[in-house]
Every structure is written in structure tokens, then in C-alpha cells.
Protein backbone atom coordinates (compact mmCIF):
# COMPACT_ATOMS: atom_id res chain seq x y z
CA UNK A 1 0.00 0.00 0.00
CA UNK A 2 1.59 3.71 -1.08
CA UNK A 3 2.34 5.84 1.85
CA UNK A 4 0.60 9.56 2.36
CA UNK A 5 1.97 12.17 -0.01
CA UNK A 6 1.91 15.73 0.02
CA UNK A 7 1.18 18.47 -2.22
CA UNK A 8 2.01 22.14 -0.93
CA UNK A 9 -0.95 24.60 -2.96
CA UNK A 10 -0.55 28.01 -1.76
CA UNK A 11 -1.04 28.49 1.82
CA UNK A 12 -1.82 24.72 2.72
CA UNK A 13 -0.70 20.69 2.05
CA UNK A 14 -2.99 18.48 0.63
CA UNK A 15 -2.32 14.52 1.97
CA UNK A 16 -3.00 12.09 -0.59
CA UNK A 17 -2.11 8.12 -1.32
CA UNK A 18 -1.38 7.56 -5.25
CA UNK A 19 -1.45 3.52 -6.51
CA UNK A 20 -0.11 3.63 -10.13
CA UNK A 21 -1.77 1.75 -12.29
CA UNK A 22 -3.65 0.96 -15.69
CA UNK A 23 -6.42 4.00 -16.52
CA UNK A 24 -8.30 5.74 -16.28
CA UNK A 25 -7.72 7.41 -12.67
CA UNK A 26 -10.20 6.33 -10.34
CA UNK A 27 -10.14 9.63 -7.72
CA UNK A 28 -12.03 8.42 -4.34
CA UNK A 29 -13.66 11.90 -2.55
CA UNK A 30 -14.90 11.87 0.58
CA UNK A 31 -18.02 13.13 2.81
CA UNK A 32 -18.51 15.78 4.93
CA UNK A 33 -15.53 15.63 7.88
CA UNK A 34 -14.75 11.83 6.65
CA UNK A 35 -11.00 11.38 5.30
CA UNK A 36 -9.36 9.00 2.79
CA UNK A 37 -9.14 6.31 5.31
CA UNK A 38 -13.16 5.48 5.51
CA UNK A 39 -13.77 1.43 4.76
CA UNK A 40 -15.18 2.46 1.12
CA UNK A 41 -12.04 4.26 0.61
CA UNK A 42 -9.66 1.32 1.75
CA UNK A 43 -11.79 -1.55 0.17
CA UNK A 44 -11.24 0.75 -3.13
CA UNK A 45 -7.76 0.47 -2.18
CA UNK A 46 -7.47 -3.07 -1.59
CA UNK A 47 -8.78 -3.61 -5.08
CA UNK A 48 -7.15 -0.99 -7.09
CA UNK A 49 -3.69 -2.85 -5.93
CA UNK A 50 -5.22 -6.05 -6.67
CA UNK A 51 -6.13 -5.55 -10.22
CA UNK A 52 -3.81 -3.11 -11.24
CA UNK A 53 -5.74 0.13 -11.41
CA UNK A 54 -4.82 3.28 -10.63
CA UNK A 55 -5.95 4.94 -7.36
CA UNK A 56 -5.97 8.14 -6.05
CA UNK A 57 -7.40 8.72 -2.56
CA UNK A 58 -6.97 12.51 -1.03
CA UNK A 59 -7.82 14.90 2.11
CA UNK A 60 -9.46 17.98 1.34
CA UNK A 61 -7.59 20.77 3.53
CA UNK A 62 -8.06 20.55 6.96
CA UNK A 63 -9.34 17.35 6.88
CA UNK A 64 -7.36 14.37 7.82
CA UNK A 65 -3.63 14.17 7.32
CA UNK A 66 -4.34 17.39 5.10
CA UNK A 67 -2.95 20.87 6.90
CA UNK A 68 -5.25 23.64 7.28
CA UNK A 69 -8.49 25.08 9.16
CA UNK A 70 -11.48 23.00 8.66
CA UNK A 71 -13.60 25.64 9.71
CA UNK A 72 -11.73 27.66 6.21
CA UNK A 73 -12.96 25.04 4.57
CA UNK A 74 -15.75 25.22 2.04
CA UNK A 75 -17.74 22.87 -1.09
CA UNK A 76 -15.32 25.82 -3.72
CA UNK A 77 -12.16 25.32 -1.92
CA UNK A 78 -12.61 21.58 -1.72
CA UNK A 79 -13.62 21.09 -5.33
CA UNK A 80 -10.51 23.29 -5.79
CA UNK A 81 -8.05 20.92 -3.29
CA UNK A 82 -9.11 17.74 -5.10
CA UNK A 83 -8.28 19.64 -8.81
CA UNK A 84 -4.96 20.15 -8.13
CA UNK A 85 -4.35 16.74 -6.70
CA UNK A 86 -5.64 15.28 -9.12
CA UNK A 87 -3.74 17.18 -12.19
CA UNK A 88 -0.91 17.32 -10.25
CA UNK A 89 -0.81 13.29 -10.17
CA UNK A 90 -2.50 12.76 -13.62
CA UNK A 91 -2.31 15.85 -15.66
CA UNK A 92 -3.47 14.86 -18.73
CA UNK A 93 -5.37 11.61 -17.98
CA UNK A 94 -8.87 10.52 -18.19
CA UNK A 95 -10.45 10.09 -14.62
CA UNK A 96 -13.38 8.23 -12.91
CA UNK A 97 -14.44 9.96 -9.79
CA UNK A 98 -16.41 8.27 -6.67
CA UNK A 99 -18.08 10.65 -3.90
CA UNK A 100 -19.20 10.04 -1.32
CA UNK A 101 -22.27 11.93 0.71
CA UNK A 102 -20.14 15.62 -0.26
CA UNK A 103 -18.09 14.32 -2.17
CA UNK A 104 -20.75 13.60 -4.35
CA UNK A 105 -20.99 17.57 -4.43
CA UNK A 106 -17.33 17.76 -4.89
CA UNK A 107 -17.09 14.92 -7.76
CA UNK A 108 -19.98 17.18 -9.90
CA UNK A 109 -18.27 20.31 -10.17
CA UNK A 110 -14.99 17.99 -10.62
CA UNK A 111 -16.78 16.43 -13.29
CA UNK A 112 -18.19 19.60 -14.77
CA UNK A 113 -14.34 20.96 -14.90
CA UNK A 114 -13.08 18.01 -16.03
CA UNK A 115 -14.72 18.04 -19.28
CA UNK A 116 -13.63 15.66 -21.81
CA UNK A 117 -11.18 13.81 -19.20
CA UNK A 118 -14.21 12.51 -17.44
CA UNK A 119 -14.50 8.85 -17.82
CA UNK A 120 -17.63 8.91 -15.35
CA UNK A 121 -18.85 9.58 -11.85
CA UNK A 122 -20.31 7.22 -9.19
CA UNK A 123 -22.20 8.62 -6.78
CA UNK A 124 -22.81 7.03 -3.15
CA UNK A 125 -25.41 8.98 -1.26
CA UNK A 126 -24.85 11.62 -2.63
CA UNK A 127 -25.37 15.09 -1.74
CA UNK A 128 -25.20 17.85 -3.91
CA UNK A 129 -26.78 21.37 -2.36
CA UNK A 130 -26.78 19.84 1.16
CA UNK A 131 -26.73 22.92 2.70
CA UNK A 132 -29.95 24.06 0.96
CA UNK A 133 -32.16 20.91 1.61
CA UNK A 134 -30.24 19.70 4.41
CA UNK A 135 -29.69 22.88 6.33
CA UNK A 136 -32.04 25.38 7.74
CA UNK A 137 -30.06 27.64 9.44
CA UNK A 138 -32.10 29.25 12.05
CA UNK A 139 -31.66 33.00 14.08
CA UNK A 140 -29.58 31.09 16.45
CA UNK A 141 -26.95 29.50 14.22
CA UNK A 142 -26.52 32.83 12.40
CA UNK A 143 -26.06 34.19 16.02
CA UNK A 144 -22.95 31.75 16.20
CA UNK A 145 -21.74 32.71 13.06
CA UNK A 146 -21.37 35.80 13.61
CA UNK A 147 -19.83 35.70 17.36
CA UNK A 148 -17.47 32.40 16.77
CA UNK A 149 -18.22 31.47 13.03
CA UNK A 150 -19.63 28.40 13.08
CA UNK A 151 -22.50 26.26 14.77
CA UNK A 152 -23.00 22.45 15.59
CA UNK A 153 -25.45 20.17 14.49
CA UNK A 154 -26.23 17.08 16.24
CA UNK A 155 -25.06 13.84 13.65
CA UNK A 156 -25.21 10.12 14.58
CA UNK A 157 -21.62 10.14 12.80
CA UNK A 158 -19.79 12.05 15.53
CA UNK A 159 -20.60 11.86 19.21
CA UNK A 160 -19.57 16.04 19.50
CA UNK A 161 -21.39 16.59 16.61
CA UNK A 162 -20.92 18.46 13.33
CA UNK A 163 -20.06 21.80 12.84
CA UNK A 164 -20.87 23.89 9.67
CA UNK A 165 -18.78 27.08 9.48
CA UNK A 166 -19.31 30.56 7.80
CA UNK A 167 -16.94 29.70 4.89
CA UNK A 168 -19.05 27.32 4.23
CA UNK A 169 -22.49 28.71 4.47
CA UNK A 170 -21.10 32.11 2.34
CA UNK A 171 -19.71 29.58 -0.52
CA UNK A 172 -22.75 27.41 -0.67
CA UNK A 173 -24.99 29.70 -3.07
CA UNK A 174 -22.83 29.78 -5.92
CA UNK A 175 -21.58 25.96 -5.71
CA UNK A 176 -25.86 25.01 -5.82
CA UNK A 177 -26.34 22.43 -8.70
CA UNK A 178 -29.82 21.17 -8.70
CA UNK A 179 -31.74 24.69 -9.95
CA UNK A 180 -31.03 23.60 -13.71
CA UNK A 181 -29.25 21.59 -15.96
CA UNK A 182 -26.00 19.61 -14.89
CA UNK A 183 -23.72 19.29 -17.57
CA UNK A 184 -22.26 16.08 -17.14
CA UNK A 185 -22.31 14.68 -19.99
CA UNK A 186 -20.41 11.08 -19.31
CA UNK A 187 -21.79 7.76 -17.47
CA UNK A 188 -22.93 8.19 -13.82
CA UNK A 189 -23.60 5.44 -11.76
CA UNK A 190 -25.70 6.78 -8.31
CA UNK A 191 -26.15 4.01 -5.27
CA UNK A 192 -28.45 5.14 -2.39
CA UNK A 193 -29.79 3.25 0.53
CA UNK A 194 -33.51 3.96 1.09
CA UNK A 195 -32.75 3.70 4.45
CA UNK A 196 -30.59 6.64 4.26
CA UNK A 197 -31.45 9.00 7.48
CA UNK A 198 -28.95 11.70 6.93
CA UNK A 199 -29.64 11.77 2.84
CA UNK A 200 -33.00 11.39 1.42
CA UNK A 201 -32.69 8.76 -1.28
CA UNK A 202 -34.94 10.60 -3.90
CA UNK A 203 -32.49 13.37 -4.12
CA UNK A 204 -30.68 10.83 -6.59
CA UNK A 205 -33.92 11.21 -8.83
CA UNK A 206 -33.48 14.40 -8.76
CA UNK A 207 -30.04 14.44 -9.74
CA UNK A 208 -30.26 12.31 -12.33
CA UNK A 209 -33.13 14.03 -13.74
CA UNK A 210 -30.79 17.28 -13.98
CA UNK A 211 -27.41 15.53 -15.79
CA UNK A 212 -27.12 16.10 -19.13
CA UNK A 213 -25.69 12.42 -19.53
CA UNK A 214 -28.15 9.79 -21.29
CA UNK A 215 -25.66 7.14 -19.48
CA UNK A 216 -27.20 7.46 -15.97
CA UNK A 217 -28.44 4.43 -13.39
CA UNK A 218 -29.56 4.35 -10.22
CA UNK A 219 -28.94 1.75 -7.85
CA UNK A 220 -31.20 1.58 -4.69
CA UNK A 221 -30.29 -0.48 -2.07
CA UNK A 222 -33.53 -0.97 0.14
CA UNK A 223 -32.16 -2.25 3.46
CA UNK A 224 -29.09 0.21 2.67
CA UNK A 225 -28.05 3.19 5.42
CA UNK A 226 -26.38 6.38 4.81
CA UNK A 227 -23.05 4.80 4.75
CA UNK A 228 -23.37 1.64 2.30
CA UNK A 229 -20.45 0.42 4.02
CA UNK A 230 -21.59 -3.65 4.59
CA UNK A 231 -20.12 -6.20 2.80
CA UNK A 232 -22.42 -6.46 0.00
CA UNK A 233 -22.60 -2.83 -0.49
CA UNK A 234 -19.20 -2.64 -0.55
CA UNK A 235 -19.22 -5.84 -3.07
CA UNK A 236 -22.02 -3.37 -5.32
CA UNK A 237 -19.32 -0.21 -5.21
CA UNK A 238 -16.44 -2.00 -6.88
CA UNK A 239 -18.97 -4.67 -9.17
CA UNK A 240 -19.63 -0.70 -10.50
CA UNK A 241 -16.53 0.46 -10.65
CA UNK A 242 -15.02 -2.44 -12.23
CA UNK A 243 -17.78 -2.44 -15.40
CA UNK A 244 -17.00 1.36 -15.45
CA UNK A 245 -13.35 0.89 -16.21
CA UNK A 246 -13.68 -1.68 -18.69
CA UNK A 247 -16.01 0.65 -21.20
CA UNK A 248 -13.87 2.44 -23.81
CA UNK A 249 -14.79 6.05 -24.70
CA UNK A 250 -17.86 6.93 -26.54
């Protein structure tokens, strides 16, 4: 298994673990306050080196081994962490990306930048415009934002709870996707548990109502959580990943 690398970009270091291997990239992203070392990450990891595929797994800043402020962080800057990790390890190349929850925010707007280079996107729970649906930030949160610049939200994930930060909520209106079209115009693959508490699984309707792509499927997993991080949902991730590799470009 590749050890954590670094990439200094401008005032912070991105952490990331790069498997070479045979194309096109696969890029994992992570949720909101997860890190590259999540069991969906790993088990990607376990089978990139197994087969031979290429791997990239990364930190957004100040998350995980990355340096930084979490509480600087926001969906623009992260996008904008995971671009230059990614050119910087595969500058040219063509590039599947998997996100997670956020990172199924993040892996859009990738996708939307990436253009051409996109091979295609799999989505697992994901959660594009989060803070709109997910979000309603009352008198008293915008109270904390203004005094310390961030306020906490109770989450079954993390016993002291999340916190969502100013950068964050200022950012969020111009990173929304799901008011129009979504330009992606390459295969998505979208699993969601219908179990999902944190995610509501008919926000993948939605989503793939909006991409441009004719190459879209949805995979619900009925007895599925927010996580999908069992065996067999684990088993479904990289049964989709694999198929997705093996297609040549349209």
C-alpha cells in the first residue's frame, strides 16, 4: 500500500495516497468531515492494488492528514483541493471519480471541470446542495456565526457533533447544482440506501433528472443506510466500478 503524499498549494498541504496503475484514474472523494481512510475508501484500495488500477485517494484541507483550518474550509475550496491533486498526479489523464455523501458535491463540479477527461462519476449517497435541503439555518446559528463562526449540528456520525462554518455557508450559493441543468455529460452510476437517514434517497432522482448524460443508473439499495459500508454494499461499489473501467470512450 503507497504511503501519504503531500502536495504544498498556496497556503496549505494536501495529503493524498497515489497507486499507479492501468487507466483511467479512479479519484475516491470523501463526505462531509470523513477522510481518505473510511472502509469504502480502503476496500477501493485493496482492489485498485489487486487488479492493477490506478488509485488516487486525497484529504481535502483541513481534513485528515491534510494541513489547514477545517472551519476555512468550504464545497469551492474543496472542489478546488481535489483539482490540483488530481492534475498534479495525472495531468493529462482521463479520470473516474467516486463521492461520497459531499463528495458527491465535490465529484460534480470535478466532473463539470473536467470536461472531456471525465470517464464517469459514481455517486454514493450523494449530496449535492446539502446545505440548501439539508440545512435550515435558524436566528440562532446565524447568532454563532457571527460571534465564533460556526455552529453544531447534532449527527449520529460524531458523538460532538458536526459543525458547519461561515466559509461554508457564504460559498454554498454559488456551488448550488440542482436549480437547472447539470452538464455532465459522461456515465454516472448513483447508489443510495432507502434507508438513508442523513440523505434522502430521492435526491438521486433528482439528480439524475438534472445531468445532461443519457448514461445514468440508479442503484437503490432498500435495506441500505447512509453509509453503504456492509459487505455487500461494498461488493455493489467495486462490481460498478469495475464495469466502469472496462467501457472504452464513446
Amino acid at each position: 500500500m503507497t504511503g501519504v503524499q503531500y502536495l504544498n498549494r498556496q497556503d496549505t498541504r494536501l495529503a493524498y495516497r497515489h497507486t499507479p496503475g492501468a487507466g483511467p484514474l479512479i479519484v475516491f472523494l470523501p463526505g462531509y468531515m470523513s477522510d481518505m481512510t473510511g472502509s469504502k475508501a480502503e476496500a477501493l484500495a485493496d482492489w485498485a492494488a489487486a487488479t492493477g488500477r490506478a488509485l488516487l485517494r486525497l484529504d481535502y484541507s483541513g481534513c485528515g492528514a491534510s494541513a489547514g483550518d477545517f472551519l476555512a474550509g468550504s464545497i469551492g475550496r474543496w472542489v478546488a483541493d481535489a483539482r490540483a491533486v488530481i492534475d498534479h498526479v495525472a495531468p493529462a489523464g482521463r479520470v473516474l471519480l467516486v463521492g461520497s455523501s459531499m463528495g458527491g458535491w465535490v465529484a460534480l463540479h470535478l466532473g463539470l471541470g473536467l470536461g472531456g477527461r471525465l470517464a464517469g462519476l459514481v455517486g454514493i449517497a450523494a449530496a449535492p446542495d446539502f446545505t440548501d435541503w439539508g440545512l435550515a439555518v435558524t436566528a440562532a446559528d446565524h447568532d454563532a456565526l457571527t460571534s465564533q463562526g460556526w455552529f453544531t449540528r447534532p449527527s449520529d456520525y460524531d458523538p460532538q457533533g458536526y459543525r458547519y462554518s461561515a466559509a461554508l455557508i457564504a460559498d454554498a450559493p454559488a456551488q448550488l447544482l440542482l436549480g437547472g441543468p447539470i452538464a455532465v455529460t459522461a456515465p454516472v452510476r448513483l447508489l443510495h440506501g432507502q434507508r438513508d437517514d442523513a440523505v434522502p434517497w430521492r435526491l438521486a432522482l433528482d439528480i439524475a433528472d438534472r445531468l445532461c448524460s443519457d448514461d445514468v443508473q440508479l442503484h437503490l439499495v432498500k435495506d441500505g443506510d447512509h453509509r453503504l459500508s456492509r459487505p455487500q454494499d461494498i461488493a455493489l461499489l467495486l462490481a460498478i466500478v469495475a464495469r466502469l473501467v472496462e467501457e472504452k470512450p464513446a
